[in-house]
PDB file of N, CA and C in Angstrom:
ATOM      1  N   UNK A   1     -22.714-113.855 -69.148  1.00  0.00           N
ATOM      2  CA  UNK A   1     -23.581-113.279 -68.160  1.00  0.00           C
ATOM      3  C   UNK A   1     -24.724-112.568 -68.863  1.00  0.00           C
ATOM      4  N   UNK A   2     -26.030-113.219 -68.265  1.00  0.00           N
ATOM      5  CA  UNK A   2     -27.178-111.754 -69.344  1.00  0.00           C
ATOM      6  C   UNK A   2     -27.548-110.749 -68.735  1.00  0.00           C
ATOM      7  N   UNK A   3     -27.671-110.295 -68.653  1.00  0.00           N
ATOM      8  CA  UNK A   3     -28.247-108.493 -67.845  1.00  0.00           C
ATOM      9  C   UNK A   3     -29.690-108.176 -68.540  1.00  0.00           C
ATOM     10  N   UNK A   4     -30.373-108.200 -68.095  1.00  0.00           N
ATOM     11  CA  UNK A   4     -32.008-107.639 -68.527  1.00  0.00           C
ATOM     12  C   UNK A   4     -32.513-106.765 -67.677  1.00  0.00           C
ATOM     13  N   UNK A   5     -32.250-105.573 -67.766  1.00  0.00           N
ATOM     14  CA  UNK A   5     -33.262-104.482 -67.467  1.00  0.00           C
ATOM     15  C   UNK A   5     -34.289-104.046 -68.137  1.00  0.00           C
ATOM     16  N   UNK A   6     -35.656-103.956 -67.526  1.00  0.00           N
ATOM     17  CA  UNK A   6     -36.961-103.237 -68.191  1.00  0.00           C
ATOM     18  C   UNK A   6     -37.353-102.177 -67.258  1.00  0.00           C
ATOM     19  N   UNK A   7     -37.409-100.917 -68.018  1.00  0.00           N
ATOM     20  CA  UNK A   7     -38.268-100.004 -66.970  1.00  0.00           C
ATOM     21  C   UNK A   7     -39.948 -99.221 -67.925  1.00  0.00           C
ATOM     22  N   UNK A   8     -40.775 -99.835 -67.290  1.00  0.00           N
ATOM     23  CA  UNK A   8     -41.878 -99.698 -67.689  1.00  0.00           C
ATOM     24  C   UNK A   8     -42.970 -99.016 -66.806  1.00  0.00           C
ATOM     25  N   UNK A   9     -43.570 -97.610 -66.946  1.00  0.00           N
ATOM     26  CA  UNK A   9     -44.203 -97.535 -66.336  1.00  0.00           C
ATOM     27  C   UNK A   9     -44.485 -97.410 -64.703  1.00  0.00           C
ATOM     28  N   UNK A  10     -43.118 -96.835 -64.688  1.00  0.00           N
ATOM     29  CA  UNK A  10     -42.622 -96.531 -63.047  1.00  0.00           C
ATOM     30  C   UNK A  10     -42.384 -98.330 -62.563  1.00  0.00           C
ATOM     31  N   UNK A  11     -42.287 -98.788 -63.449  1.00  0.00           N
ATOM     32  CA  UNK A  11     -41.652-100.488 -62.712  1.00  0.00           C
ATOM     33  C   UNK A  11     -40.368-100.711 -63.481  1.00  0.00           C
ATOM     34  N   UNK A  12     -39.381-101.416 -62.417  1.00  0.00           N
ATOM     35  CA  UNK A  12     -38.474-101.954 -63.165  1.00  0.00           C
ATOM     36  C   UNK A  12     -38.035-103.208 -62.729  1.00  0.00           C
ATOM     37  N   UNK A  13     -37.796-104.225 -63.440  1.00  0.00           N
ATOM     38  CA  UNK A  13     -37.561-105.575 -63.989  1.00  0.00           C
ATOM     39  C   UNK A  13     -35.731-105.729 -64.283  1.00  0.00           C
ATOM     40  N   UNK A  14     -35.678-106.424 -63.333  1.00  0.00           N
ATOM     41  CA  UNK A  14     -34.029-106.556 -63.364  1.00  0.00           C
ATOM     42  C   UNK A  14     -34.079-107.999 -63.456  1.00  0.00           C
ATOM     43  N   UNK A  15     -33.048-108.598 -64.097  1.00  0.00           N
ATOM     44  CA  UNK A  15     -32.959-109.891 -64.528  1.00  0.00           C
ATOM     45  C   UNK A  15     -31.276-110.302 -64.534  1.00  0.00           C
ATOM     46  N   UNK A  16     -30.631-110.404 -62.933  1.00  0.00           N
ATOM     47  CA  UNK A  16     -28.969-110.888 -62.902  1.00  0.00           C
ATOM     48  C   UNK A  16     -28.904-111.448 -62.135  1.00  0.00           C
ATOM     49  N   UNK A  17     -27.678-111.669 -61.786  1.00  0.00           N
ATOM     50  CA  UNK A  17     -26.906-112.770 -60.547  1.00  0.00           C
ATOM     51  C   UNK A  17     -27.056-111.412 -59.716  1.00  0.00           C
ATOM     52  N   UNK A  18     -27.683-111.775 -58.746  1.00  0.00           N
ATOM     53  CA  UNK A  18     -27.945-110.897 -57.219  1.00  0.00           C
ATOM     54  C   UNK A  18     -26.649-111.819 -56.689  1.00  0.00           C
ATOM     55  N   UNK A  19     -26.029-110.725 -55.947  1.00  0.00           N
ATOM     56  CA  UNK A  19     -24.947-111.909 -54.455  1.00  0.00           C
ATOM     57  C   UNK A  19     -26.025-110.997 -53.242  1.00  0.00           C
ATOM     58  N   UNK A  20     -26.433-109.574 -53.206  1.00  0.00           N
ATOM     59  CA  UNK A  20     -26.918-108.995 -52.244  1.00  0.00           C
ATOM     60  C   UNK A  20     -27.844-107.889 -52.225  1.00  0.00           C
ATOM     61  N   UNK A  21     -28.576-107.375 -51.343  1.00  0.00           N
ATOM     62  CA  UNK A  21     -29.501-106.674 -51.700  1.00  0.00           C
ATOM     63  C   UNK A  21     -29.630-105.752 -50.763  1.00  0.00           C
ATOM     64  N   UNK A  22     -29.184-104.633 -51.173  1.00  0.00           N
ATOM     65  CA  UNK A  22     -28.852-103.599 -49.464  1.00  0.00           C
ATOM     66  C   UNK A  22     -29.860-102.170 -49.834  1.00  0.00           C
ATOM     67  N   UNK A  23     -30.135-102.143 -48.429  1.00  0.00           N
ATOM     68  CA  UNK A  23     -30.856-100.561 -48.763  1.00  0.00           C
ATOM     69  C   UNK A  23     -30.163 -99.542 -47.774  1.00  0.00           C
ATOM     70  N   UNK A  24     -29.908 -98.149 -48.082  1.00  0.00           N
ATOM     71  CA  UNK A  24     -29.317 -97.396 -47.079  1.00  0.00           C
ATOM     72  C   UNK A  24     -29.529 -95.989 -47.359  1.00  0.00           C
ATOM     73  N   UNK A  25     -29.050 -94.986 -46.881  1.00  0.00           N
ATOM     74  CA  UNK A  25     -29.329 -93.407 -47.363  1.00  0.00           C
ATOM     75  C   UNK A  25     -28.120 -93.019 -47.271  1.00  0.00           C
ATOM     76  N   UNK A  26     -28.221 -92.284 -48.697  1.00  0.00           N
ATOM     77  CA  UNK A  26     -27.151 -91.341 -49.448  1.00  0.00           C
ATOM     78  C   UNK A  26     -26.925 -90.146 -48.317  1.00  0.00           C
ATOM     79  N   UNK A  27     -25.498 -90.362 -47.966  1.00  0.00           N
ATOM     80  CA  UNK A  27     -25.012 -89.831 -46.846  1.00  0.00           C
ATOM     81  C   UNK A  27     -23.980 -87.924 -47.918  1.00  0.00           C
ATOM     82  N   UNK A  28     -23.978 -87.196 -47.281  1.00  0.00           N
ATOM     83  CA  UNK A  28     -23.392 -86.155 -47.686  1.00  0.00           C
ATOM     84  C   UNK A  28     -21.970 -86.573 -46.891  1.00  0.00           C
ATOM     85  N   UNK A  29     -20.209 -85.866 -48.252  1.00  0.00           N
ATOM     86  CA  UNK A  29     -19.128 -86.084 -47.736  1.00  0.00           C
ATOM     87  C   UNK A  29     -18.535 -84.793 -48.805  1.00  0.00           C
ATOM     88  N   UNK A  30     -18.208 -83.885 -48.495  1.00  0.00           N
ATOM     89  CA  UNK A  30     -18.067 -83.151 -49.335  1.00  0.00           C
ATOM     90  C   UNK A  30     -18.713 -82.194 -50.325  1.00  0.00           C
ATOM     91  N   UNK A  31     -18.302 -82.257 -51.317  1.00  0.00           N
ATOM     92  CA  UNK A  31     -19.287 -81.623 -52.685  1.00  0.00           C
ATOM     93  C   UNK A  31     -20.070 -82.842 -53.479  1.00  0.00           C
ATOM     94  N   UNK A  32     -19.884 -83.850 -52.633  1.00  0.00           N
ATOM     95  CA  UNK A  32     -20.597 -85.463 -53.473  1.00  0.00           C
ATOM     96  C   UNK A  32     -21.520 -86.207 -52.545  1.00  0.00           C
ATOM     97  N   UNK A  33     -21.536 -87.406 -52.384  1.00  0.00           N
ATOM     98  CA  UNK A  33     -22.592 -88.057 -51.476  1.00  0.00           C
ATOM     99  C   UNK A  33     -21.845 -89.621 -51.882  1.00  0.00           C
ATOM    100  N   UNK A  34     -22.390 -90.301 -50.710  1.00  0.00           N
ATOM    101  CA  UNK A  34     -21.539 -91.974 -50.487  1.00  0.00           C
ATOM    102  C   UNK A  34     -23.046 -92.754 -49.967  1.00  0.00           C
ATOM    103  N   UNK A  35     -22.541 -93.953 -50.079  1.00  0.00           N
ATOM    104  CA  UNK A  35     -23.569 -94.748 -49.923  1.00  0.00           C
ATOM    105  C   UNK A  35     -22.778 -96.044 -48.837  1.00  0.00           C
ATOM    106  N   UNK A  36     -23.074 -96.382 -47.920  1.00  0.00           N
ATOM    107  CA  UNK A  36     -22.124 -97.247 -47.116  1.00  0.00           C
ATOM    108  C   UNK A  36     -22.395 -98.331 -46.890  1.00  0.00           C
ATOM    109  N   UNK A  37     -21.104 -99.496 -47.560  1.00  0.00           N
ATOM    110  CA  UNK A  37     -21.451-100.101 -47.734  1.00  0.00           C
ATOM    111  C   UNK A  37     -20.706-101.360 -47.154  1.00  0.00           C
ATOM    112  N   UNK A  38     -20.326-102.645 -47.289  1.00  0.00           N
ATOM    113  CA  UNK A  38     -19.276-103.557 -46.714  1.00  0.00           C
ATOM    114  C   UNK A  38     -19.066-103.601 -48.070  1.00  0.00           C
ATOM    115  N   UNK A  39     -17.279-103.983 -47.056  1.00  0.00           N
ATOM    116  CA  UNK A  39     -15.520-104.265 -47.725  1.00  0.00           C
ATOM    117  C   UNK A  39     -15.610-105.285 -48.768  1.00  0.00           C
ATOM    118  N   UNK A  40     -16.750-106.277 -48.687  1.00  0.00           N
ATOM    119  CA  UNK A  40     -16.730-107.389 -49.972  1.00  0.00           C
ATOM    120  C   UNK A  40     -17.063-106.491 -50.913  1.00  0.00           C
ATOM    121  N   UNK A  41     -18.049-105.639 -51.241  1.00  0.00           N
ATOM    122  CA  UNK A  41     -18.360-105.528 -52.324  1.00  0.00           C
ATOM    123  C   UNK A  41     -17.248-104.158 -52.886  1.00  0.00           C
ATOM    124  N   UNK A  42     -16.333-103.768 -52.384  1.00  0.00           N
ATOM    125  CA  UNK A  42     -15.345-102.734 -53.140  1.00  0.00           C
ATOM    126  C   UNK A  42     -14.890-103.306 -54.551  1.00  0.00           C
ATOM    127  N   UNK A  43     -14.835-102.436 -55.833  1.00  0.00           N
ATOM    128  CA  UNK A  43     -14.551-102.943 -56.736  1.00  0.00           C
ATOM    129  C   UNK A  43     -15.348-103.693 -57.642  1.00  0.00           C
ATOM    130  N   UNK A  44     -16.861-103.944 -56.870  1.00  0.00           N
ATOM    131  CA  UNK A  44     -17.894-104.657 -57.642  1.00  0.00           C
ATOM    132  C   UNK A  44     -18.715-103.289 -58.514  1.00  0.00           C
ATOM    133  N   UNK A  45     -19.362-103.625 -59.377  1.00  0.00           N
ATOM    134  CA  UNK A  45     -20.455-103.100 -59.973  1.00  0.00           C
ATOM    135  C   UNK A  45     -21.673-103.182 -59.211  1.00  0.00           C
ATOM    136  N   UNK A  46     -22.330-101.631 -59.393  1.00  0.00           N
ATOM    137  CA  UNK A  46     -23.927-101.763 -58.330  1.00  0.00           C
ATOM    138  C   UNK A  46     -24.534-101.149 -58.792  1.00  0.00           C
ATOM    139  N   UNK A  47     -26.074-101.250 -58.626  1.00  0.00           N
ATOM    140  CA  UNK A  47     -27.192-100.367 -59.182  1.00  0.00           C
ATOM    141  C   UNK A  47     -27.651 -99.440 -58.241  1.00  0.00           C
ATOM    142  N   UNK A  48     -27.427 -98.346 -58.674  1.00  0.00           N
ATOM    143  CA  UNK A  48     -28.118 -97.586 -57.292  1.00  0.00           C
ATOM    144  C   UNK A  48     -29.309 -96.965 -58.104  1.00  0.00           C
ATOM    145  N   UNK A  49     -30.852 -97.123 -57.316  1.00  0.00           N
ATOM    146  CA  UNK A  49     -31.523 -96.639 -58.135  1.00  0.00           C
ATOM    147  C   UNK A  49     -32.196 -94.983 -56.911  1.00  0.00           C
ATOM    148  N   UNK A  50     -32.973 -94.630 -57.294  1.00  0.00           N
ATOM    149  CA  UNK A  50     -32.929 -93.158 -56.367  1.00  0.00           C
ATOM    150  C   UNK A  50     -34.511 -93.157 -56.951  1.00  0.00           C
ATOM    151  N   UNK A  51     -35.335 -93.164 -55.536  1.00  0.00           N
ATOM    152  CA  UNK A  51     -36.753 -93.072 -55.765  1.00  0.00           C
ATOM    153  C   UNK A  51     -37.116 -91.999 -55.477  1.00  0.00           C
ATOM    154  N   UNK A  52     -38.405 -91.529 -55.550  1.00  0.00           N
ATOM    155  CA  UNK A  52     -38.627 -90.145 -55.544  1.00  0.00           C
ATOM    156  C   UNK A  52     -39.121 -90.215 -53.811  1.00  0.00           C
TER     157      UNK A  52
END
């Protein structure tokens, strides 16, 4: 598998196998925060990136 990330200049360049592409808001649950998401992807790896 190759993984290529570039972050240049307030851009970033991702280079993987996408299965999906979700956008949502960081919900408060406690002393932490969750992001909600569907049951397929439990157990997967994800990028969460956080814009200003």
């Amino acid at each position: 598998m190759v993984r290529k990330i570039t972050i240049t200049k307030k851009r970033v360049l991702m280079e993987d196998e996408i299965e999906a592409v979700g956008e949502g808001v960081v919900k408060r649950i406690g002393n932490g925060a969750m992001i909600l998401s569907s049951k397929k992807h439990i157990g997967k790896k994800v990028y969460i990136l956080v814009r200003k």
